[in-house]
N, C-alpha and C. Protein backbone atom coordinates (compact mmCIF):
# COMPACT_ATOMS: atom_id res chain seq x y z
N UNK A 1 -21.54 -18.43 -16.04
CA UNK A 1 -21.66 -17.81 -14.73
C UNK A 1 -20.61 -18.36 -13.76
N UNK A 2 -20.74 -19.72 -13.97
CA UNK A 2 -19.09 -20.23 -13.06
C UNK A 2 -18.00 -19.75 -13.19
N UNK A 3 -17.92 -19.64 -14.61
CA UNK A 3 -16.43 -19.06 -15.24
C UNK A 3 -16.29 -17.75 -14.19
N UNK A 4 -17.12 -17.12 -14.60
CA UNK A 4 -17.20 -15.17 -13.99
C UNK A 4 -16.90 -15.63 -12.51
N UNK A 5 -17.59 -16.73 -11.48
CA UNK A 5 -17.26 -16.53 -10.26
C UNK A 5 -16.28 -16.66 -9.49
N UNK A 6 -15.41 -18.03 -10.55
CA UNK A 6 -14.40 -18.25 -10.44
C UNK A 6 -13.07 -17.37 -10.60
N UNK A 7 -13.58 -16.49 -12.00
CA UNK A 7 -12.74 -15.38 -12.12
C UNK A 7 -12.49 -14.22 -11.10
N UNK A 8 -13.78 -14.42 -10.49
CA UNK A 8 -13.89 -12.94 -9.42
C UNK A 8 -12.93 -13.79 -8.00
N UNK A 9 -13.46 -14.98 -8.04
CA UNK A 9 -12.74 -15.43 -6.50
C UNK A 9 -11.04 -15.37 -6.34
N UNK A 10 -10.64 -15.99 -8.12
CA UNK A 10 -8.87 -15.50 -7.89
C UNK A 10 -8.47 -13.91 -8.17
N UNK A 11 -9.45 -12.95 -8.75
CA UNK A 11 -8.63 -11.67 -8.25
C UNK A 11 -8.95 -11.30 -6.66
N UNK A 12 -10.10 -11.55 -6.08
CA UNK A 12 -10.15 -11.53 -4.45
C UNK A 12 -8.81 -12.22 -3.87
N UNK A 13 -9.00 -13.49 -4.23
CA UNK A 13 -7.88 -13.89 -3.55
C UNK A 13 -6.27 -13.41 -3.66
N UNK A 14 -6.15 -12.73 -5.15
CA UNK A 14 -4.94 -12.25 -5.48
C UNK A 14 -5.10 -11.28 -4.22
N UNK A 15 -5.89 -10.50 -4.39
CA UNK A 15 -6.09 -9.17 -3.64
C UNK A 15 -5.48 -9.26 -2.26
N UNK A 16 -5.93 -10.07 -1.87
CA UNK A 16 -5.90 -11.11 -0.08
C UNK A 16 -4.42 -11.19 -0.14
N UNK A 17 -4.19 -11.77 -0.69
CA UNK A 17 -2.29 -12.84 -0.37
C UNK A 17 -1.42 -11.15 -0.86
N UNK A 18 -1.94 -10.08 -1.90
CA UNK A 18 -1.13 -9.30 -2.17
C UNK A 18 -1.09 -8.15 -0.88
N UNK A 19 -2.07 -8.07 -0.28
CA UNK A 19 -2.49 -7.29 0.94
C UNK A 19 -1.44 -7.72 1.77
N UNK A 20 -1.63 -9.08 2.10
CA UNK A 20 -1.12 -9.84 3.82
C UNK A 20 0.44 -9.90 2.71
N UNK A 21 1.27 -9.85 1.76
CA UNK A 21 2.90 -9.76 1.66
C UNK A 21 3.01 -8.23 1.98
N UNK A 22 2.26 -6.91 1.48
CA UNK A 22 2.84 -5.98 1.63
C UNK A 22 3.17 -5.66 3.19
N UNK A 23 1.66 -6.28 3.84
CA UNK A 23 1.41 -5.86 5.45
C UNK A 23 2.99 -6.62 6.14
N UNK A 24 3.39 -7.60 5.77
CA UNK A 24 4.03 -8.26 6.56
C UNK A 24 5.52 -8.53 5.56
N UNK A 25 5.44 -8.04 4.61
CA UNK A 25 7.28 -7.81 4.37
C UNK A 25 7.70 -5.93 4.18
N UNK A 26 8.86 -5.73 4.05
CA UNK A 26 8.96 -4.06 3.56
C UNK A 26 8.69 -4.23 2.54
N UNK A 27 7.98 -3.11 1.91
CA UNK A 27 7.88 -2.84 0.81
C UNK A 27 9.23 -2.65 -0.36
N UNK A 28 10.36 -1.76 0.54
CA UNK A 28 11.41 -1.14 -0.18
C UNK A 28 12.80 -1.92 -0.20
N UNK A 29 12.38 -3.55 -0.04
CA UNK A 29 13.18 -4.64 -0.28
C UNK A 29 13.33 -5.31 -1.66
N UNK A 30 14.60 -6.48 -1.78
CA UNK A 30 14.78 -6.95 -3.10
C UNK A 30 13.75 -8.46 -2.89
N UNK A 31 13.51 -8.77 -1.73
CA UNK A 31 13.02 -9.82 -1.12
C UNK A 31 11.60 -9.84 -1.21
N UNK A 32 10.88 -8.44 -1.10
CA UNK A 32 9.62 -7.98 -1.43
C UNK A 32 9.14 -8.26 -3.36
N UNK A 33 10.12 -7.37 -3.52
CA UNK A 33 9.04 -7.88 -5.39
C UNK A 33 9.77 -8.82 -5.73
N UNK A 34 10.99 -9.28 -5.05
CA UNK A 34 10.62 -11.14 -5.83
C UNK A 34 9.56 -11.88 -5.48
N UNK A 35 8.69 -11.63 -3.87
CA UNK A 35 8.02 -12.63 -3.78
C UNK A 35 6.74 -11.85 -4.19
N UNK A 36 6.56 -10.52 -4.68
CA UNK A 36 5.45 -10.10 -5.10
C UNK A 36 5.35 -10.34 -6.76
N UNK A 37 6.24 -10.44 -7.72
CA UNK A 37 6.23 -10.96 -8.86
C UNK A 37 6.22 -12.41 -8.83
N UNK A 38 6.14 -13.51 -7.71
CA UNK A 38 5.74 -14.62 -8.20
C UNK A 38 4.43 -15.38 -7.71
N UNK A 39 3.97 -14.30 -6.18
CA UNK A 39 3.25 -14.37 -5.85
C UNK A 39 1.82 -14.58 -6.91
N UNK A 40 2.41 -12.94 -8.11
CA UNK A 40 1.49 -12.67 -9.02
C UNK A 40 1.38 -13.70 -9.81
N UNK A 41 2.49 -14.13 -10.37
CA UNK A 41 2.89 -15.07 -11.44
C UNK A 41 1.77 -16.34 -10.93
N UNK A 42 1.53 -16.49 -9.97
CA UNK A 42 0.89 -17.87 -9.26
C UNK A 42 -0.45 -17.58 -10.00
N UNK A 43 -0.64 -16.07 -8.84
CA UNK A 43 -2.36 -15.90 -9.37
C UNK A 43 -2.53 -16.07 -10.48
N UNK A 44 -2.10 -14.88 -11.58
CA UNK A 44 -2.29 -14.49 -12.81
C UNK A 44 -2.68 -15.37 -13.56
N UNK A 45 -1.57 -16.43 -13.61
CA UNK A 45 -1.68 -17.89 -14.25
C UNK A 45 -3.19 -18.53 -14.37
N UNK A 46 -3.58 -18.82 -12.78
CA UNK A 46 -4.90 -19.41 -12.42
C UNK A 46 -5.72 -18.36 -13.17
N UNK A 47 -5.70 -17.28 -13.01
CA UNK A 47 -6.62 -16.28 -13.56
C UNK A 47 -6.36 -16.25 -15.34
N UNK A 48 -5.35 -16.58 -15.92
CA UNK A 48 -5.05 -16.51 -17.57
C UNK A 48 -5.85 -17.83 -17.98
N UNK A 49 -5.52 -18.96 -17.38
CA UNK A 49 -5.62 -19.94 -17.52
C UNK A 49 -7.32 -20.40 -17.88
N UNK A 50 -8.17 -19.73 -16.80
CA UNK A 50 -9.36 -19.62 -16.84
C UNK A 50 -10.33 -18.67 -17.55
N UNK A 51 -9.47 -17.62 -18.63
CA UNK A 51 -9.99 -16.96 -19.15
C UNK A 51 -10.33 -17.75 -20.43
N UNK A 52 -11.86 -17.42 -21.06
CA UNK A 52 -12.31 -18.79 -22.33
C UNK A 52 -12.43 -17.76 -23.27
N UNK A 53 -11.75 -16.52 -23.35
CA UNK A 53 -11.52 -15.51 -24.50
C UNK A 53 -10.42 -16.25 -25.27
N UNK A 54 -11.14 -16.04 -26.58
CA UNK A 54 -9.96 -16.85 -27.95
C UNK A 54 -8.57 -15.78 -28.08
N UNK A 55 -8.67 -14.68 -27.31
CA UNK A 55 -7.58 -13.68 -27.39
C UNK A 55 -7.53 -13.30 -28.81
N UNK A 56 -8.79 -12.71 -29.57
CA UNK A 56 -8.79 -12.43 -30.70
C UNK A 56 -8.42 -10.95 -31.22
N UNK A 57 -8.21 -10.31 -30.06
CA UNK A 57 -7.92 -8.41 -30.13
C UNK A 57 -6.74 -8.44 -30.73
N UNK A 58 -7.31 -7.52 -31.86
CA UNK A 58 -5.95 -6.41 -32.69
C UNK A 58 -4.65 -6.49 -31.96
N UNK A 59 -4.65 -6.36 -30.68
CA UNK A 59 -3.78 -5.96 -29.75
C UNK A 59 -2.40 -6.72 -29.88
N UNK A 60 -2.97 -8.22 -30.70
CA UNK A 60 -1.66 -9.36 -30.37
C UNK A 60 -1.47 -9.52 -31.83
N UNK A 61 -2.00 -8.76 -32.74
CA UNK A 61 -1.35 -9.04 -33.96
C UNK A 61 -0.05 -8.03 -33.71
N UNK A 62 0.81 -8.54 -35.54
CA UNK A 62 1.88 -7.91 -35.19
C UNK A 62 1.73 -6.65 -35.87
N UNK A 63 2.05 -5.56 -35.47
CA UNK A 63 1.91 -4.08 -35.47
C UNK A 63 3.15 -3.78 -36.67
N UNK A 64 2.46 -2.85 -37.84
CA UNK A 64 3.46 -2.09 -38.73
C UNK A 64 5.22 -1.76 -37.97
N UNK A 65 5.36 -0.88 -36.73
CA UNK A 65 6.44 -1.13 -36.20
C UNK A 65 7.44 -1.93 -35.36
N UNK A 66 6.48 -3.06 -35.90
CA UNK A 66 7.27 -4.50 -35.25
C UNK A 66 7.72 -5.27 -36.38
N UNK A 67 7.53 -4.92 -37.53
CA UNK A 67 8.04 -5.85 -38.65
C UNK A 67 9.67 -6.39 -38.56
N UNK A 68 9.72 -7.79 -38.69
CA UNK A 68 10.53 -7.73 -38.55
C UNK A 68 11.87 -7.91 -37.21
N UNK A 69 11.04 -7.40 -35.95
CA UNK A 69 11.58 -7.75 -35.05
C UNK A 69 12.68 -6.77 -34.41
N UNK A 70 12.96 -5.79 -35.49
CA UNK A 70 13.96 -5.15 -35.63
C UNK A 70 14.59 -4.24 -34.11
N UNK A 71 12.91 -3.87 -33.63
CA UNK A 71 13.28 -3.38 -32.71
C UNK A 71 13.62 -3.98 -31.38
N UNK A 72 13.13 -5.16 -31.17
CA UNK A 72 13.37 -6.33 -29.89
C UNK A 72 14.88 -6.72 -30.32
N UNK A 73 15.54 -6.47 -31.03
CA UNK A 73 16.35 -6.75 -31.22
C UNK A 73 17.28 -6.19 -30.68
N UNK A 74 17.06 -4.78 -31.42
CA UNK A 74 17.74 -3.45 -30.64
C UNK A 74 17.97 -3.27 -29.27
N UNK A 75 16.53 -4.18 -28.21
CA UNK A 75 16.48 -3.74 -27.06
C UNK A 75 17.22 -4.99 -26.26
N UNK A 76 17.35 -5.66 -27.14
CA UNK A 76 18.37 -7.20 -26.36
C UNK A 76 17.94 -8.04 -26.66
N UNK A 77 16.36 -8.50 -27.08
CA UNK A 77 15.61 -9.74 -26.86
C UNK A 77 16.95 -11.01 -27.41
N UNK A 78 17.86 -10.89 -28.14
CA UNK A 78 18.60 -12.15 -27.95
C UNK A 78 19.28 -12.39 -27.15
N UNK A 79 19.30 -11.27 -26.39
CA UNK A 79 20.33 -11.39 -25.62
C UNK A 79 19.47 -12.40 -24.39
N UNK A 80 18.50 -11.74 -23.96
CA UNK A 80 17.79 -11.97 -22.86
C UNK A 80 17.14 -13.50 -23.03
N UNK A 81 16.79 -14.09 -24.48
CA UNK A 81 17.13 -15.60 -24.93
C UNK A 81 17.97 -15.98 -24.71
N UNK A 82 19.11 -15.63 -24.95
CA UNK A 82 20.29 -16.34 -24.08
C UNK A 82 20.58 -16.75 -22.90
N UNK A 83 19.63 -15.82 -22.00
CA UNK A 83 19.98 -15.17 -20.72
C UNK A 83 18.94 -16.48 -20.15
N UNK A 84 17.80 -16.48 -20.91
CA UNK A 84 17.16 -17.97 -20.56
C UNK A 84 17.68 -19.53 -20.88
N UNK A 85 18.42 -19.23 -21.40
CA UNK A 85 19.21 -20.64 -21.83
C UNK A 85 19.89 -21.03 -20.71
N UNK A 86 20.73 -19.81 -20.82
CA UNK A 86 21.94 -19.95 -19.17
C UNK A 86 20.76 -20.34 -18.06
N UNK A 87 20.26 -19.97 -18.01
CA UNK A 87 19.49 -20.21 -16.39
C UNK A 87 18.64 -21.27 -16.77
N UNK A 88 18.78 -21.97 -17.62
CA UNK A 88 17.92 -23.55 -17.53
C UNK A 88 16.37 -23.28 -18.20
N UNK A 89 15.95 -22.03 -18.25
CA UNK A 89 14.20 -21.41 -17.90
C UNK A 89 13.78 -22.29 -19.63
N UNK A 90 14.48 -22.05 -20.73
CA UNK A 90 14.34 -22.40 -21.89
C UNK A 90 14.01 -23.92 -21.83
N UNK A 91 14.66 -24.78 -21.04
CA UNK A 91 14.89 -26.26 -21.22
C UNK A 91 13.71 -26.55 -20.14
N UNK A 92 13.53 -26.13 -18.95
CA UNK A 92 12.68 -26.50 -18.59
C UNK A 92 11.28 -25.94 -19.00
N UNK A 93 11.61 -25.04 -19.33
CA UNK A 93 9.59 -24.73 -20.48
C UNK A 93 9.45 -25.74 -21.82
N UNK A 94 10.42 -26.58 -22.00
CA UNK A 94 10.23 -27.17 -23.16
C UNK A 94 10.12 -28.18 -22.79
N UNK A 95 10.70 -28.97 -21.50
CA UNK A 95 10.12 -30.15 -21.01
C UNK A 95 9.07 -30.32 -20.36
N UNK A 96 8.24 -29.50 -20.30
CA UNK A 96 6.73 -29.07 -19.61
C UNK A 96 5.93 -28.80 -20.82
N UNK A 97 6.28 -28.21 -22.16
CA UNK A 97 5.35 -27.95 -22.99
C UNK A 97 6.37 -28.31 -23.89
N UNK A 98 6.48 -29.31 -24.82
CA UNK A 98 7.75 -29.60 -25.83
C UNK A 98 6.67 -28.73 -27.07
N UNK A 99 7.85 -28.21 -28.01
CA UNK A 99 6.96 -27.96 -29.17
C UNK A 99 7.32 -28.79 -30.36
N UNK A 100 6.17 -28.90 -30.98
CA UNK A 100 5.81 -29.82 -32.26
C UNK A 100 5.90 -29.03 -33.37
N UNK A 101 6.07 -30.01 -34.88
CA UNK A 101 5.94 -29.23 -35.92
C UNK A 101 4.37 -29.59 -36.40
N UNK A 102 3.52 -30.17 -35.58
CA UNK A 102 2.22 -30.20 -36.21
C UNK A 102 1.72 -28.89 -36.42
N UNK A 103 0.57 -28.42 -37.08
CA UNK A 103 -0.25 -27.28 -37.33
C UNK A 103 -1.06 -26.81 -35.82
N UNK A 104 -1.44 -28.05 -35.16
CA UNK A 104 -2.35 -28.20 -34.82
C UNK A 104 -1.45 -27.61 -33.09
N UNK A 105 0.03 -27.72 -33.30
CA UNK A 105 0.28 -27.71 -32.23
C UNK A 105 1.23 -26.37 -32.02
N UNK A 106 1.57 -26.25 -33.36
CA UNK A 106 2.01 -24.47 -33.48
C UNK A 106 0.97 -23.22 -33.00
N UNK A 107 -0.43 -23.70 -33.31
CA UNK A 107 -1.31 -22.86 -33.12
C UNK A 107 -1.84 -23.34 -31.94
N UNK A 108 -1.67 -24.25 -30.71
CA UNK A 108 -1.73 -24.21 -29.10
C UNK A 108 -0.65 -23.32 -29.15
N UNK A 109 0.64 -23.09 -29.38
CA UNK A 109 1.95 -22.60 -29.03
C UNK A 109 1.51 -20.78 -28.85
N UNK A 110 1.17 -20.62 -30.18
CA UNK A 110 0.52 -19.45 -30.15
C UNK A 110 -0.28 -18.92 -30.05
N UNK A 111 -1.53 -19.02 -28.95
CA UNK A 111 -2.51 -18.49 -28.46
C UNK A 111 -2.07 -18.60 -26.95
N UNK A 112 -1.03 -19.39 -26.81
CA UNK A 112 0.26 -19.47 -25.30
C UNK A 112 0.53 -18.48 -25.31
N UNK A 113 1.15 -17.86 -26.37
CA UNK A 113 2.25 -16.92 -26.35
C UNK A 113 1.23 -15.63 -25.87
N UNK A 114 -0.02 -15.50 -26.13
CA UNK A 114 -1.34 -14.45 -25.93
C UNK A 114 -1.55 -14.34 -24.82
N UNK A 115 -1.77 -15.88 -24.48
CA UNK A 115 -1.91 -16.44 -22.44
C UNK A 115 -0.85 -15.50 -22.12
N UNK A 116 0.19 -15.93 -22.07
CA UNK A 116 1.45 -15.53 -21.34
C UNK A 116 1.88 -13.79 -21.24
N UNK A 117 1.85 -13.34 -22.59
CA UNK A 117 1.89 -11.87 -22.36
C UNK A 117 0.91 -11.18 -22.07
N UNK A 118 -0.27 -11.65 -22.02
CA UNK A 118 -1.85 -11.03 -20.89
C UNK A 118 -1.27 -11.17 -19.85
N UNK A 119 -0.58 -12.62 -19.16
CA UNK A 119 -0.36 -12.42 -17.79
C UNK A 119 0.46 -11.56 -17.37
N UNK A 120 1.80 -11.82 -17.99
CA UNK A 120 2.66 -11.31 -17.74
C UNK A 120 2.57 -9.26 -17.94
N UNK A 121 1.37 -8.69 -18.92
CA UNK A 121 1.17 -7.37 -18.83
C UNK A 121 0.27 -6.98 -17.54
N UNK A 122 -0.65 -7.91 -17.04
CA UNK A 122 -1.29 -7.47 -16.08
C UNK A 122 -0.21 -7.63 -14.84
N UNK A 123 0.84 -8.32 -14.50
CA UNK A 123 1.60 -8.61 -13.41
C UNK A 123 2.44 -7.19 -13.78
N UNK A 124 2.77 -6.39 -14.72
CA UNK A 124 4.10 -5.66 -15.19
C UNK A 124 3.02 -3.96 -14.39
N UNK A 125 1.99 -4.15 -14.79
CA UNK A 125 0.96 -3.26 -14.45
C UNK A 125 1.05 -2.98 -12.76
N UNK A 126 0.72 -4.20 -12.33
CA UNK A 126 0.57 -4.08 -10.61
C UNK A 126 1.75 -3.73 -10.15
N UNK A 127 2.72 -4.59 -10.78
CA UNK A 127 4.08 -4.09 -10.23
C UNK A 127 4.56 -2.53 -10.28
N UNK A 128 4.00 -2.01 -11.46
CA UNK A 128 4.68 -1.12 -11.64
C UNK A 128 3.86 0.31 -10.65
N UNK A 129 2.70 -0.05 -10.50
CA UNK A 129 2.02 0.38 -9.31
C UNK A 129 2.53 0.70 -8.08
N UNK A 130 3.10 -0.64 -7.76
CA UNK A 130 3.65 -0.80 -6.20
C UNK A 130 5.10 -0.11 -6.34
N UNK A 131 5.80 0.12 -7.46
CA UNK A 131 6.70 0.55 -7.86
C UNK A 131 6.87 2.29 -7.83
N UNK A 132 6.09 2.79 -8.37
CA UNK A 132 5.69 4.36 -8.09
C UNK A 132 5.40 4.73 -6.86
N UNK A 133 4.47 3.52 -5.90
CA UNK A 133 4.42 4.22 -4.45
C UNK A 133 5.39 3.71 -3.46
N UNK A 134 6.08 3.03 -4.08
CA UNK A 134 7.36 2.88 -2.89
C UNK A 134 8.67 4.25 -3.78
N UNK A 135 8.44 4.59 -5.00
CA UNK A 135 9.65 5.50 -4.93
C UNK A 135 9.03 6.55 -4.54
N UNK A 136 7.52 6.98 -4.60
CA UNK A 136 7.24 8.06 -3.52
C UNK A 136 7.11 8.28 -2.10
N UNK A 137 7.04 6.97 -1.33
CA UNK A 137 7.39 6.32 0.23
C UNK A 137 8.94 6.93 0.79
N UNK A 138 9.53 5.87 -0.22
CA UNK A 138 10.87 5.70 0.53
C UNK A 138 12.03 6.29 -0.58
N UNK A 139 11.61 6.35 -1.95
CA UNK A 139 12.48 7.45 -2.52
C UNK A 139 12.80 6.24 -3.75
N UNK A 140 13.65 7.02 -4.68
CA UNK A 140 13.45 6.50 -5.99
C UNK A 140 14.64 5.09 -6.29
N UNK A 141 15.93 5.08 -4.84
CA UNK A 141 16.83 4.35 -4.75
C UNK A 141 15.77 2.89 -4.42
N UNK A 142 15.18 2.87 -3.14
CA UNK A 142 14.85 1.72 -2.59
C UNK A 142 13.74 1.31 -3.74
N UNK A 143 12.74 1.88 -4.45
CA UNK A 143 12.09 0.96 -5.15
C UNK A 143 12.94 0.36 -6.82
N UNK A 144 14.53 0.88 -6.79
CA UNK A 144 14.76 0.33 -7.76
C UNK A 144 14.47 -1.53 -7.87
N UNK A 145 14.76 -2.02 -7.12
CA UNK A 145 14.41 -3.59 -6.93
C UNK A 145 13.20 -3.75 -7.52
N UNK A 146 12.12 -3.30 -7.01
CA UNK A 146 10.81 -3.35 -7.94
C UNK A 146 11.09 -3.03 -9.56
N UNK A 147 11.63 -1.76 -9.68
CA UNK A 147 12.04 -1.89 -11.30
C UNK A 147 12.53 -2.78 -12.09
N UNK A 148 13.59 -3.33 -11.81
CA UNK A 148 14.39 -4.35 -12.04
C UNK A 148 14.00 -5.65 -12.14
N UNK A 149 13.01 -6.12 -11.30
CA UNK A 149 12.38 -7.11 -11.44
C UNK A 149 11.24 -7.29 -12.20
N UNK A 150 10.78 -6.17 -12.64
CA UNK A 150 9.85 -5.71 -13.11
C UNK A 150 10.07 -6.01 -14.76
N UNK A 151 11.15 -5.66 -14.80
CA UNK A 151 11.89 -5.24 -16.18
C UNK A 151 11.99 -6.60 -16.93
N UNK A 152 13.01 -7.42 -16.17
CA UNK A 152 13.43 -9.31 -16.64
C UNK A 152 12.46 -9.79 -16.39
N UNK A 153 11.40 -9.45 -15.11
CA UNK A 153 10.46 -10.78 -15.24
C UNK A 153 9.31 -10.55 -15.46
N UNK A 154 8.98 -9.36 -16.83
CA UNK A 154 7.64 -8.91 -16.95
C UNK A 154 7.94 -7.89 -18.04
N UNK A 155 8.63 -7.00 -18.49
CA UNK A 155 8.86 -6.48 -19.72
C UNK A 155 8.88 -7.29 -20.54
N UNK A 156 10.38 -8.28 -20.36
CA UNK A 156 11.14 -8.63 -21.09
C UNK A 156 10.54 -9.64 -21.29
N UNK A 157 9.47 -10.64 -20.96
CA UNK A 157 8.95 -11.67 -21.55
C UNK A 157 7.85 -11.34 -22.17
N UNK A 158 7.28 -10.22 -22.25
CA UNK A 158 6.22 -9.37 -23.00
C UNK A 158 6.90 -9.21 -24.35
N UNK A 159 8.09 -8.20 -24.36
CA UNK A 159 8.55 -7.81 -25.38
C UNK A 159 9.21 -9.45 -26.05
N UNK A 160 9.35 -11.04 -25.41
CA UNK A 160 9.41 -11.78 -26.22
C UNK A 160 8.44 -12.73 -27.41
N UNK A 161 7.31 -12.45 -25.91
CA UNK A 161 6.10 -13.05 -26.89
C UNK A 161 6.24 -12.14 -28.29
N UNK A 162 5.82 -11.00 -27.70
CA UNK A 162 5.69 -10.43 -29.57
C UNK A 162 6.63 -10.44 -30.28
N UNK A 163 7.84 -10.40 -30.07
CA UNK A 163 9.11 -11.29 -30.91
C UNK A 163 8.98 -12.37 -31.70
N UNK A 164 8.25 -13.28 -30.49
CA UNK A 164 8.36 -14.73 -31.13
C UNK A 164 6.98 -15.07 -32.12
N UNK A 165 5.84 -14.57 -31.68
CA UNK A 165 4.66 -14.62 -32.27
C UNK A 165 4.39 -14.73 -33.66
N UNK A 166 5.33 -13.75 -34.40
CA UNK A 166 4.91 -13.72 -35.82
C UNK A 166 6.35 -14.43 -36.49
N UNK A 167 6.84 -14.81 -36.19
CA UNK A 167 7.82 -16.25 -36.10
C UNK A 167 6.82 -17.47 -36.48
N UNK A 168 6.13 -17.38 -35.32
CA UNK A 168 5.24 -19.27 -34.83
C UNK A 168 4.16 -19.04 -35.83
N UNK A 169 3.60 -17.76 -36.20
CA UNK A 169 2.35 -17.56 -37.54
C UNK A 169 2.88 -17.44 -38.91
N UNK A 170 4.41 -17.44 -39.19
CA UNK A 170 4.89 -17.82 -40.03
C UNK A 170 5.27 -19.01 -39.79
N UNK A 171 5.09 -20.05 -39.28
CA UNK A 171 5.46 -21.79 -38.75
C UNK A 171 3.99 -22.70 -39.45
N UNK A 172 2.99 -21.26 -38.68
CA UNK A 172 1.53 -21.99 -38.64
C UNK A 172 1.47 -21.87 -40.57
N UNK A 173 1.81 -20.98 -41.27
CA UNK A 173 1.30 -20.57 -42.81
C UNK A 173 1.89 -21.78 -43.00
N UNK A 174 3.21 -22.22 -43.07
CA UNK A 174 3.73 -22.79 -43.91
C UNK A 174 3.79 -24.43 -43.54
N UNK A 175 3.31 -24.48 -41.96
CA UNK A 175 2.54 -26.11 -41.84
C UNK A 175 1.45 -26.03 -42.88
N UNK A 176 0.57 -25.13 -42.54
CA UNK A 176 -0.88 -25.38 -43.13
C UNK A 176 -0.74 -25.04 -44.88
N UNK A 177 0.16 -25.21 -45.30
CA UNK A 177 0.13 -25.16 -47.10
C UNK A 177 1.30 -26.34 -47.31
N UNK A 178 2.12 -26.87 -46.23
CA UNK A 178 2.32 -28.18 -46.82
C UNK A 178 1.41 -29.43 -46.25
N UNK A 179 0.19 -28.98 -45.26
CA UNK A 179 -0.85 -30.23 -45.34
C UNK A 179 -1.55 -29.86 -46.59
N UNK A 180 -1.96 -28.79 -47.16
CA UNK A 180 -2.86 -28.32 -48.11
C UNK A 180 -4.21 -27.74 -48.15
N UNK A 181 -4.11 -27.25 -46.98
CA UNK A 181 -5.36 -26.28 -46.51
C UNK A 181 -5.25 -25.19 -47.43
């Protein structure tokens, strides 16, 4: 019952802080969905963080047309790894969460990777919300900024988790058959 109240108090509060940025910045700024994608990023987090679901849905396995990777590939995902290297984002997520070759610590890594693209789909969601009614507001130029931001800091780390995912469950098989499980 705590869990649930706690859960209800950070989407209120998301609700609150997302209300008082729209009321008090433009909407049809680049200044607006940066601080509304990290605004989210804040909540979401508190709200992922506190969810005690094992993230066991179909949803995060890897899908017949993902074998392979083939298609994240197609769409840049190395590129956009790269693109985190250059900007430091890679080195500093690894000095905050280093990864291990234990079993024990491949499989924290990857139920992360579940955390992270829940958050990051529910933030891609709202955004893309606020995104449709500012190109019907002010027209389809001014909410490009919302797109765009939308895209690098909420597609594109979606479309990495599931990239990387069946990577780290091929990490987890082959820890857990050289301990001998």
């Amino acid at each position: 019952m705590r869990n649930t109240l706690t859960l209800i108090f950070i989407v209120l509060i998301t609700i609150a802080l997302t209300y008082a940025l729209a009321h008090f910045m433009k909407m049809d700024t680049f200044a607006f969905a940066w601080a509304l994608n990290f605004l989210l990023m804040g909540c979401v987090m508190s709200f992922t963080e506190n969810v005690k679901d094992g993230f066991n849905s179909g949803y995060y396995n890897e899908q017949p047309w993902e074998k392979g990777g083939k298609l994240y590939r197609a769409l840049g995902i190395n590129i956009y790894r790269k693109l985190l290297v250059l900007i430091g984002w890679e080195k500093l997520n690894k000095k905050a969460a280093p990864v291990e070759r234990k079993t024990d610590a491949l499989v924290h890594l990857h139920h992360r990777t579940k955390k992270s693209e829940l958050g990051h789909l529910i933030i891609f969601i709202i955004v893309a919300g606020f995104n449709v009614y500012v190109a019907n507001q002010f027209g389809f130029a001014k909410s490009l900024s919302l797109l765009i931001t939308n895209i690098f800091l909420n597609l594109y780390p979606i479309l990495l988790q599931r990239y990387n995912r069946p990577r780290i469950a091929r990490a987890i098989g082959i820890s857990k058959q050289r301990a001998g499980f």
